[in-house]
N, C-alpha and C. Protein backbone atom coordinates (compact mmCIF):
# COMPACT_ATOMS: atom_id res chain seq x y z
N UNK A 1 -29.20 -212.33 81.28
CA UNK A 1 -30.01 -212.72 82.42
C UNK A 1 -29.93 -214.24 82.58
N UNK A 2 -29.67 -214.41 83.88
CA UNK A 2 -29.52 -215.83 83.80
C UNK A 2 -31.12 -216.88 84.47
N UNK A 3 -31.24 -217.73 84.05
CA UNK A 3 -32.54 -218.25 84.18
C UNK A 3 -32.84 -219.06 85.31
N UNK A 4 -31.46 -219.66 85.58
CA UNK A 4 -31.83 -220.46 87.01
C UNK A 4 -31.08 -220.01 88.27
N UNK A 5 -31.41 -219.98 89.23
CA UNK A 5 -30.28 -219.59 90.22
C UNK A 5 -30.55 -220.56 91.70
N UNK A 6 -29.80 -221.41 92.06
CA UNK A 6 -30.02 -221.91 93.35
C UNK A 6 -28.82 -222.30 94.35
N UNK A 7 -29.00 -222.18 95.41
CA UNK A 7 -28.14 -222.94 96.24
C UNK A 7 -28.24 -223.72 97.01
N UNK A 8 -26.17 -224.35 97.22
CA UNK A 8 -26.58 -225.53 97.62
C UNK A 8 -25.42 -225.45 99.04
N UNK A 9 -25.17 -226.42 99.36
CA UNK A 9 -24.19 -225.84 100.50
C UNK A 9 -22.97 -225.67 100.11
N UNK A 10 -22.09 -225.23 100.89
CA UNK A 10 -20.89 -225.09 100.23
C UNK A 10 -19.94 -226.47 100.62
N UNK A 11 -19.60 -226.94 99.37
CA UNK A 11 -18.17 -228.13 99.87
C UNK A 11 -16.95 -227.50 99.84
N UNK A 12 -15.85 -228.63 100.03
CA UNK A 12 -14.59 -228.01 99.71
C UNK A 12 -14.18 -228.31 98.55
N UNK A 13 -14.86 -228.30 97.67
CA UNK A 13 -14.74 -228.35 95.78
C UNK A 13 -15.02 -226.97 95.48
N UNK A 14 -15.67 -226.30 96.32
CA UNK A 14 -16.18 -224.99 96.14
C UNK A 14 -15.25 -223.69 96.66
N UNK A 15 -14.33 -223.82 97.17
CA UNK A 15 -13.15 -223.38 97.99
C UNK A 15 -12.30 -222.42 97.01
N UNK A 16 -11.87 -223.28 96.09
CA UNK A 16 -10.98 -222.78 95.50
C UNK A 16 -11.62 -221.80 94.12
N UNK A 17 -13.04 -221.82 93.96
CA UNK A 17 -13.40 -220.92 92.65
C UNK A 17 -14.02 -219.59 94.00
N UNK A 18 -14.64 -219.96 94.87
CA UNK A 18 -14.77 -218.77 95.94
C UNK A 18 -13.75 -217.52 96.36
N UNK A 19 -12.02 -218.52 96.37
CA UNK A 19 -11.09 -217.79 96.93
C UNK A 19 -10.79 -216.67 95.39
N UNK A 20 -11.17 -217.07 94.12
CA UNK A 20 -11.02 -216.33 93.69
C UNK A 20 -11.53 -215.43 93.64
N UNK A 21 -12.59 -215.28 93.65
CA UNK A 21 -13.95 -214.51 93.46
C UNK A 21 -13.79 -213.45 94.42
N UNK A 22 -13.14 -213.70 95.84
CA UNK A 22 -13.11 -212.77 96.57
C UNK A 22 -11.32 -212.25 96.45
N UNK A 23 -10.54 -212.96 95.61
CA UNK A 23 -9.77 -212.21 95.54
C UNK A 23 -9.53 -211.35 94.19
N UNK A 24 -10.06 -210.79 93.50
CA UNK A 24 -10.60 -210.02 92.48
C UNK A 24 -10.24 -208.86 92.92
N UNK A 25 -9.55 -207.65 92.50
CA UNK A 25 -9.15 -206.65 93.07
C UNK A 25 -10.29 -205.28 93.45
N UNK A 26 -10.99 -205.61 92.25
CA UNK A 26 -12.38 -204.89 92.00
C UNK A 26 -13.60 -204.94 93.18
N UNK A 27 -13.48 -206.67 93.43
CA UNK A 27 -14.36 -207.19 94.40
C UNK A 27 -13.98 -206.61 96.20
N UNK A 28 -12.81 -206.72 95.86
CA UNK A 28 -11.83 -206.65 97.38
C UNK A 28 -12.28 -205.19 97.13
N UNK A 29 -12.24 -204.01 96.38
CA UNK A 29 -12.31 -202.29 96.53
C UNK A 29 -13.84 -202.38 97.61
N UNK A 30 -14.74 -203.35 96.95
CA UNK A 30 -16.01 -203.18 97.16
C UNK A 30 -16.71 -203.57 98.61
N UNK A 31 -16.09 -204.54 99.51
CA UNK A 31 -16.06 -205.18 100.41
C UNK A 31 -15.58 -204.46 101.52
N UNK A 32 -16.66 -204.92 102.66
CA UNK A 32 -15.86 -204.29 103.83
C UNK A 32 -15.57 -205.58 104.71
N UNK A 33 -15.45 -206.21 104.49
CA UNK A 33 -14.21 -207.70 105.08
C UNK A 33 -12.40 -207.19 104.09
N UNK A 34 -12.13 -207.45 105.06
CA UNK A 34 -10.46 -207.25 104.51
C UNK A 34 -10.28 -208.24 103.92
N UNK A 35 -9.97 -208.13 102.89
CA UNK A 35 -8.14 -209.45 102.22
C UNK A 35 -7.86 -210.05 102.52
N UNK A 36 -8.25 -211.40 102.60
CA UNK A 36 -7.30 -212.56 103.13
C UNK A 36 -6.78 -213.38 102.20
N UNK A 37 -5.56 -213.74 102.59
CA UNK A 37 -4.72 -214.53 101.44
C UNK A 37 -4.95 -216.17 101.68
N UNK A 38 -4.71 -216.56 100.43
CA UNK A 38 -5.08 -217.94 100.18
C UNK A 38 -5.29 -218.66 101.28
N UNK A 39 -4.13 -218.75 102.15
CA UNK A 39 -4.28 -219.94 103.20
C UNK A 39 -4.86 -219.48 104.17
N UNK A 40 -4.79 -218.41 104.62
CA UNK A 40 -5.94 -217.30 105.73
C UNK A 40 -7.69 -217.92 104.99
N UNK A 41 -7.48 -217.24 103.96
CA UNK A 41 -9.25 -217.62 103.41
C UNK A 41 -9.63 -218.89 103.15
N UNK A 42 -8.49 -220.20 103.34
CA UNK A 42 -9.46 -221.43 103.35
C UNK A 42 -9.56 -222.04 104.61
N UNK A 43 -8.38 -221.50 105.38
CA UNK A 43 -8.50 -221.84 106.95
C UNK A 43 -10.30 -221.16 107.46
N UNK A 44 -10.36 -219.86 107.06
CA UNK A 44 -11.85 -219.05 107.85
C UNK A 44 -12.68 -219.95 107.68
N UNK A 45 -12.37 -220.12 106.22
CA UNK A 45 -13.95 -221.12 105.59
C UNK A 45 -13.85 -222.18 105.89
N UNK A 46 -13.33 -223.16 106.16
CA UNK A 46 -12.94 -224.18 107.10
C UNK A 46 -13.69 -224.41 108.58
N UNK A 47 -13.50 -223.17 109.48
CA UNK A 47 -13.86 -223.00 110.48
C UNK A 47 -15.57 -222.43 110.23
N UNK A 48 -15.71 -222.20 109.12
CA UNK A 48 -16.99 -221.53 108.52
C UNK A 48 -17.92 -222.85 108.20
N UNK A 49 -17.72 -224.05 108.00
CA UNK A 49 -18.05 -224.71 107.15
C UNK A 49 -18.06 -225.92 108.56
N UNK A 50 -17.44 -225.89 109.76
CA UNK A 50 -17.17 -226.52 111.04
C UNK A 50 -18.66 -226.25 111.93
N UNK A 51 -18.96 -225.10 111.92
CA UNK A 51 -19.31 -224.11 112.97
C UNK A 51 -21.33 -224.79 112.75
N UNK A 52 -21.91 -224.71 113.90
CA UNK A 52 -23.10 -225.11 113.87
C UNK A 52 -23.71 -224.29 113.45
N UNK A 53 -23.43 -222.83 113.81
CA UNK A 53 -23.88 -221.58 113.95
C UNK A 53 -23.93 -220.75 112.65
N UNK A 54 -22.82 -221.63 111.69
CA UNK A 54 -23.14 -220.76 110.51
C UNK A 54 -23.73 -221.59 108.95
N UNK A 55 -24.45 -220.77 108.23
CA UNK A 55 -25.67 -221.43 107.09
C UNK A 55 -25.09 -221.23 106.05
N UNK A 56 -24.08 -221.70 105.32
CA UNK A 56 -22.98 -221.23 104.17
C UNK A 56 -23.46 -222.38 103.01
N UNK A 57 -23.88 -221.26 101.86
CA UNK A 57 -24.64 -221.43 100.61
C UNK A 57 -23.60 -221.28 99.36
N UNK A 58 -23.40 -222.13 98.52
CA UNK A 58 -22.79 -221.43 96.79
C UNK A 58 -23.94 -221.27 96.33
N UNK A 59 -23.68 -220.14 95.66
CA UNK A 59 -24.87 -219.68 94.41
C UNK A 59 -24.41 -220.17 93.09
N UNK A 60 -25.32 -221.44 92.52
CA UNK A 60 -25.05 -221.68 91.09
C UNK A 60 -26.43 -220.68 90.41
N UNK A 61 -25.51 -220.77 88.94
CA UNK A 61 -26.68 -219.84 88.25
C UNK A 61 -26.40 -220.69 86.38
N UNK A 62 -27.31 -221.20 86.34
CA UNK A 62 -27.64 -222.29 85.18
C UNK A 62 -26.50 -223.07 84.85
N UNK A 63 -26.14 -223.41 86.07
CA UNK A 63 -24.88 -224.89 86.18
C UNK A 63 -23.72 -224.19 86.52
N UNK A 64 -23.60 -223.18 86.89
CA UNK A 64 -22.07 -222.46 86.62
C UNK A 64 -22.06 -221.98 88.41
N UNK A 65 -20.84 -222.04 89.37
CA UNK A 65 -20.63 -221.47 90.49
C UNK A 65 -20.42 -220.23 90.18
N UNK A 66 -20.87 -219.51 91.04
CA UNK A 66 -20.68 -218.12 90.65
C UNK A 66 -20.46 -217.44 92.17
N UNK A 67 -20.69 -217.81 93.16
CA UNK A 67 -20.47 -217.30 94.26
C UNK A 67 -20.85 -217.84 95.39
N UNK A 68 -21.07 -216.92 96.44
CA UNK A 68 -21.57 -217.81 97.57
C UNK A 68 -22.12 -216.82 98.56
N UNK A 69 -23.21 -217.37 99.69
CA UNK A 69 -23.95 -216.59 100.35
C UNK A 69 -23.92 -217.00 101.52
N UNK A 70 -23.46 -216.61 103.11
CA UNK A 70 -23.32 -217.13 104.20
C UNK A 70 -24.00 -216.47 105.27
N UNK A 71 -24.39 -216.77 106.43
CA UNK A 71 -24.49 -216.25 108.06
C UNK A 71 -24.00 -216.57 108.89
N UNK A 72 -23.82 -215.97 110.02
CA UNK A 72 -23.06 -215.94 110.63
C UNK A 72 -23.58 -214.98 112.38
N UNK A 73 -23.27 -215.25 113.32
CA UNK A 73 -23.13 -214.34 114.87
C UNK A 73 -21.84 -213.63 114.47
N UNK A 74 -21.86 -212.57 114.55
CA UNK A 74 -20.47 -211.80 115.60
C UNK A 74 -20.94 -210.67 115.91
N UNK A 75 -20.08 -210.53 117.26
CA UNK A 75 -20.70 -209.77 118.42
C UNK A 75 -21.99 -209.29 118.84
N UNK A 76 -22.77 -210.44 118.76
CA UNK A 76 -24.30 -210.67 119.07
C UNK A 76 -25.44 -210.37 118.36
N UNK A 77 -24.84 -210.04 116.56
CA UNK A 77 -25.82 -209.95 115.78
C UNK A 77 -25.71 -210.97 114.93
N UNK A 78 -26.64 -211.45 114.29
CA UNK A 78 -26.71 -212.38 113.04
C UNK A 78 -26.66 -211.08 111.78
N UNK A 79 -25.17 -211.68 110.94
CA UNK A 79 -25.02 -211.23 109.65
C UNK A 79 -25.14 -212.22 108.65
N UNK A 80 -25.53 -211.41 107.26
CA UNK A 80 -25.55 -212.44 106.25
C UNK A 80 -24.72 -211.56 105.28
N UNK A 81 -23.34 -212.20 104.71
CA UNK A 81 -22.40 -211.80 103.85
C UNK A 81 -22.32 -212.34 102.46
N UNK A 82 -22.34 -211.70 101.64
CA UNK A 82 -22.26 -212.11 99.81
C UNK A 82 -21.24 -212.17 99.34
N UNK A 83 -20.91 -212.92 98.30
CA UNK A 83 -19.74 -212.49 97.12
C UNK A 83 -19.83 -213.46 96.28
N UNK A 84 -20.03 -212.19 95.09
CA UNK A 84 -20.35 -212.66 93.43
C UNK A 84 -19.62 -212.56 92.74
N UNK A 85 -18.70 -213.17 91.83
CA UNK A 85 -18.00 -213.32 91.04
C UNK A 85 -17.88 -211.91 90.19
N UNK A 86 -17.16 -210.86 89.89
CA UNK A 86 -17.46 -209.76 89.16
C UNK A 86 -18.16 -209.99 88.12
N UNK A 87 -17.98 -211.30 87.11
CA UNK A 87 -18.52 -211.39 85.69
C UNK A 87 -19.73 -211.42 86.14
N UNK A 88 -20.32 -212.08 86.84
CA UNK A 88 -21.84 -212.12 86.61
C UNK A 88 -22.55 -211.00 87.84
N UNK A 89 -21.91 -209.78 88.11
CA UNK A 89 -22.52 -208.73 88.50
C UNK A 89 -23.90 -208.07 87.10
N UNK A 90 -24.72 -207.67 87.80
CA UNK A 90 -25.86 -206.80 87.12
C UNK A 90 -26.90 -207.90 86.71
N UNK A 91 -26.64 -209.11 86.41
CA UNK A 91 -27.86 -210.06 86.22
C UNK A 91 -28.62 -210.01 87.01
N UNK A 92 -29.10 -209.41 87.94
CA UNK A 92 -30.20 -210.10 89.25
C UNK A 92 -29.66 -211.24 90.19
N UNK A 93 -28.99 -212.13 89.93
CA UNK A 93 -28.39 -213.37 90.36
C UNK A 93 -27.84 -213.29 92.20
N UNK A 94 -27.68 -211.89 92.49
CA UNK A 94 -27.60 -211.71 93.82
C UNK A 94 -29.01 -211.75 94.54
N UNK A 95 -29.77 -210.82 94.03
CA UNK A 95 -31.35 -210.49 94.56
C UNK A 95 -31.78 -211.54 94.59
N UNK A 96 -31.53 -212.76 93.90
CA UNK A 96 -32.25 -213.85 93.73
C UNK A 96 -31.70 -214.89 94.22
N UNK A 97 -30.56 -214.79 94.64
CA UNK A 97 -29.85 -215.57 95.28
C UNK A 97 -30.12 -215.36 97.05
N UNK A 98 -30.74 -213.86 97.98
CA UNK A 98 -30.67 -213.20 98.63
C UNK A 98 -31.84 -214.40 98.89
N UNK A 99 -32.85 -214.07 98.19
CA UNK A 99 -34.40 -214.40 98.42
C UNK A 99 -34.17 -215.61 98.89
N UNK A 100 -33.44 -215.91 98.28
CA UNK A 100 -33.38 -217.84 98.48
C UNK A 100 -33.06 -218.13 99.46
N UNK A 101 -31.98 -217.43 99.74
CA UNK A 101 -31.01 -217.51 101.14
C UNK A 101 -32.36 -217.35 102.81
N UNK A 102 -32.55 -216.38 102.22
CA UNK A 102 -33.84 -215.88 103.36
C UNK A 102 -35.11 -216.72 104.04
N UNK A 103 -34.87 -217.83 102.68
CA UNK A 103 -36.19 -218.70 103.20
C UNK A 103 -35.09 -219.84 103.90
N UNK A 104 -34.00 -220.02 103.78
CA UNK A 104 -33.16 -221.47 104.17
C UNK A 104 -32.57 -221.21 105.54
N UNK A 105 -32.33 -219.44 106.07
CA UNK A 105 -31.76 -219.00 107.44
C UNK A 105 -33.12 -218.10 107.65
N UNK A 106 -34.00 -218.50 108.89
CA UNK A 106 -34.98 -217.75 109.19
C UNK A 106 -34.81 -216.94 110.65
N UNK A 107 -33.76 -217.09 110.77
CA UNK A 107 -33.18 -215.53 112.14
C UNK A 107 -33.49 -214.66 111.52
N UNK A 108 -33.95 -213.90 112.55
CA UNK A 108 -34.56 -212.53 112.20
C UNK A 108 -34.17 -211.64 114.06
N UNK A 109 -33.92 -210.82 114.08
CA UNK A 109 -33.41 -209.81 112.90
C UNK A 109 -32.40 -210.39 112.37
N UNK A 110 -31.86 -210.08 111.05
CA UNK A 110 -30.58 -210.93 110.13
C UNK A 110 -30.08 -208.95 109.81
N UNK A 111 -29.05 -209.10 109.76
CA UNK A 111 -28.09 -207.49 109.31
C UNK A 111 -27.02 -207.93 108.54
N UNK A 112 -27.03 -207.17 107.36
CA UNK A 112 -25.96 -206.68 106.11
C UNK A 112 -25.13 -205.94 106.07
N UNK A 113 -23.70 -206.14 106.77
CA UNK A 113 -22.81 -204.90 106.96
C UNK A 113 -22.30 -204.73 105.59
N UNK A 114 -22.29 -203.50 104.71
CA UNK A 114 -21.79 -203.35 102.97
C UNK A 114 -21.37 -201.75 103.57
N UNK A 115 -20.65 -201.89 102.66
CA UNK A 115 -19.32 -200.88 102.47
C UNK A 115 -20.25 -199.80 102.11
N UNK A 116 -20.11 -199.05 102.28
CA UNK A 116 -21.36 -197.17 102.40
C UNK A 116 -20.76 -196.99 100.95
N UNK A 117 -19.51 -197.16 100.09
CA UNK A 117 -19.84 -197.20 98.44
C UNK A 117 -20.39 -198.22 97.58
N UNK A 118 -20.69 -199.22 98.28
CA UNK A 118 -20.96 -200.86 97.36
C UNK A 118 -22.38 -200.39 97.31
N UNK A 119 -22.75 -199.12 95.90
CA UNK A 119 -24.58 -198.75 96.36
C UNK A 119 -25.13 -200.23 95.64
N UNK A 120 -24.62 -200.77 94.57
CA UNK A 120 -25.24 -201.89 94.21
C UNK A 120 -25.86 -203.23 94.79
N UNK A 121 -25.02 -203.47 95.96
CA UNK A 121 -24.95 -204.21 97.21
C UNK A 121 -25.94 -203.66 97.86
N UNK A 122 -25.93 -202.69 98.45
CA UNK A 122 -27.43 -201.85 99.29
C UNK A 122 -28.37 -201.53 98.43
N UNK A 123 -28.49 -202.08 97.08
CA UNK A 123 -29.93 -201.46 96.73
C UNK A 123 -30.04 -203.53 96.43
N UNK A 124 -29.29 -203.87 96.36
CA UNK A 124 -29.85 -205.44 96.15
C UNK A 124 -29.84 -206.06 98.05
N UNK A 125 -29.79 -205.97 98.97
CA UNK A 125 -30.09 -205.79 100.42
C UNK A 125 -31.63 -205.25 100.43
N UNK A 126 -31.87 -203.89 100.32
CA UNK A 126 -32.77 -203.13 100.57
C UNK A 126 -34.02 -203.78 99.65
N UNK A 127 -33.63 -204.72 98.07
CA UNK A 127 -34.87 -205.04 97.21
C UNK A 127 -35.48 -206.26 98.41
N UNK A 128 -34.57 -207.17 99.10
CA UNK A 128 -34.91 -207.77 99.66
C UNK A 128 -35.70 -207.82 100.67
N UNK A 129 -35.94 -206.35 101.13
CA UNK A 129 -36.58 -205.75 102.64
C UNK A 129 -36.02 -205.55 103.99
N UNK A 130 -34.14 -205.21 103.34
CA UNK A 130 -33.07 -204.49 104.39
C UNK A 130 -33.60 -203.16 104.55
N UNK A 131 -33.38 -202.15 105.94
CA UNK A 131 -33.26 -201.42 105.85
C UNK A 131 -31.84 -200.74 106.41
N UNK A 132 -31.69 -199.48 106.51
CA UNK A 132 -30.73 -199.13 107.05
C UNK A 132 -31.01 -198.89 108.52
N UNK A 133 -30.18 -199.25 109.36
CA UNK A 133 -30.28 -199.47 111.01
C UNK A 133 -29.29 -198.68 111.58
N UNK A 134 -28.06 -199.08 110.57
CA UNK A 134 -26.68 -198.11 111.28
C UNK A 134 -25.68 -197.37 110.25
N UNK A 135 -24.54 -196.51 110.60
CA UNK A 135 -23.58 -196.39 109.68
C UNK A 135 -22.12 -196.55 110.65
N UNK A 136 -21.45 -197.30 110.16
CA UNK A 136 -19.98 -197.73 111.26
C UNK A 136 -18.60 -197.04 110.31
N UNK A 137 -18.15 -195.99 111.29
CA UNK A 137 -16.84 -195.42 110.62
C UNK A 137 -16.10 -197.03 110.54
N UNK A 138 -14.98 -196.08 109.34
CA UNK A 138 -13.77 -197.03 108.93
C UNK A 138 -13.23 -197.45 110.24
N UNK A 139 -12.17 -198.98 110.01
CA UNK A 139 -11.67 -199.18 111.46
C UNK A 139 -10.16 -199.74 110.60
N UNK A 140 -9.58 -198.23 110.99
CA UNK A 140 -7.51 -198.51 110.34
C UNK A 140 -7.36 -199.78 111.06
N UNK A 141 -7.39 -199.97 112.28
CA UNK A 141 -6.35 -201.39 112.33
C UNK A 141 -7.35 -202.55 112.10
N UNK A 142 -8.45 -202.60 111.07
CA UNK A 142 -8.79 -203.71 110.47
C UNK A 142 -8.45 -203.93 109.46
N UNK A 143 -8.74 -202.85 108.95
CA UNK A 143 -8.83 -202.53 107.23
C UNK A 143 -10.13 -202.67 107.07
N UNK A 144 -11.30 -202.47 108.04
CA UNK A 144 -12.37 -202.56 107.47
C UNK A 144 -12.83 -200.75 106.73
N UNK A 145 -13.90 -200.80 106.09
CA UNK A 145 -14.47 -199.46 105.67
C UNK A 145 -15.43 -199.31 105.82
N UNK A 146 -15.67 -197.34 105.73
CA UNK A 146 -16.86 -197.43 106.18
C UNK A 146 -18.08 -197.99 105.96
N UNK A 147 -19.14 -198.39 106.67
CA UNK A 147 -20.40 -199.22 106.12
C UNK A 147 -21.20 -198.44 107.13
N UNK A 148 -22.68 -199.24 106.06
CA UNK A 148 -24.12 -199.13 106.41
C UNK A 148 -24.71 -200.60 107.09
N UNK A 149 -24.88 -200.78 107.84
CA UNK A 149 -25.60 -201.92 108.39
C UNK A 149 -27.40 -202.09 108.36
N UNK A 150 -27.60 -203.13 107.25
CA UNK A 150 -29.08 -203.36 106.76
C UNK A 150 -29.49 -204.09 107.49
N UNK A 151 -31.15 -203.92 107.97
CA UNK A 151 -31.66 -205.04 109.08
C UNK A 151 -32.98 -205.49 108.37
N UNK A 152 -32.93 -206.72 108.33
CA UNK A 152 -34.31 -207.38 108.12
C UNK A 152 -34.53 -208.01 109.58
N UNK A 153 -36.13 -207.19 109.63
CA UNK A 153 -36.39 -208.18 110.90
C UNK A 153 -37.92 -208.53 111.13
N UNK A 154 -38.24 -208.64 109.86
CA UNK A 154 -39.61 -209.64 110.11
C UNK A 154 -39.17 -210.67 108.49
């Protein structure tokens, strides 16, 4: 269990332990954002890190980067997207990282699109006070999968 957890914004020092994190093969099964390769995923975050519109967080957890927590508009909803390093899955460090996130982006309604198998992901969404709103078939020419879309909206 780790004892501290906070975030801070994301720099571009933070880029390159992120790109791994999401390129983890385990992590990528779990995700319903597709694969992007190195120079694809620092260009997004780039434009991620540009954008007025979006609130992009690293999660340290007792000095150590471990991931990162963002929001975002597309197609007229506010989402908030995760990704945790596999090693430090099961600590709490997401739930607590979630909470944090929640008080720093106060849009509401805010929605969690997670992959309809990532149950670990939807039960750490749902501790937060997601519920389920939608379910979106797979989409072949994304590569996205199927998901549940969580809504907090108070």
């Amino acid at each position: 269990m780790y004892a501290h957890v906070e975030l801070r914004p994301v720099t571009e020092a933070d880029l390159p332990d992120l790109f791994e994190h999401q390129d983890d093969p385990v992590l990528r099964a779990m995700s319903v954002v597709p694969h992007r390769p190195r120079e694809a995923f620092f260009e997004r975050w780039h434009d991620q890190l540009r954008s007025p519109d979006s609130c992009t967080r690293t999660i340290w957890a007792d000095g150590q980067r471990v991931g990162c927590i963002l929001s975002f508009s597309r197609s007229g909803r506010r989402e908030v997207g995760y990704i945790l390093g596999r090693a430090f899955w099961g600590g709490g460090i997401g739930t607590r990282a979630l909470r944090l996130f929640l008080l720093c982006d106060p849009h509401r309604p805010l929605s969690a699109v997670i992959s309809k198998h990532n149950v670990a992901s939807i039960k750490m969404a749902s501790a937060c006070g997601f519920v389920q709103t939608e379910e979106l078939a797979a989409n072949e020419s994304t590569g996205e999968s199927a998901a549940v879309v969580l809504t907090l909206t108070a």
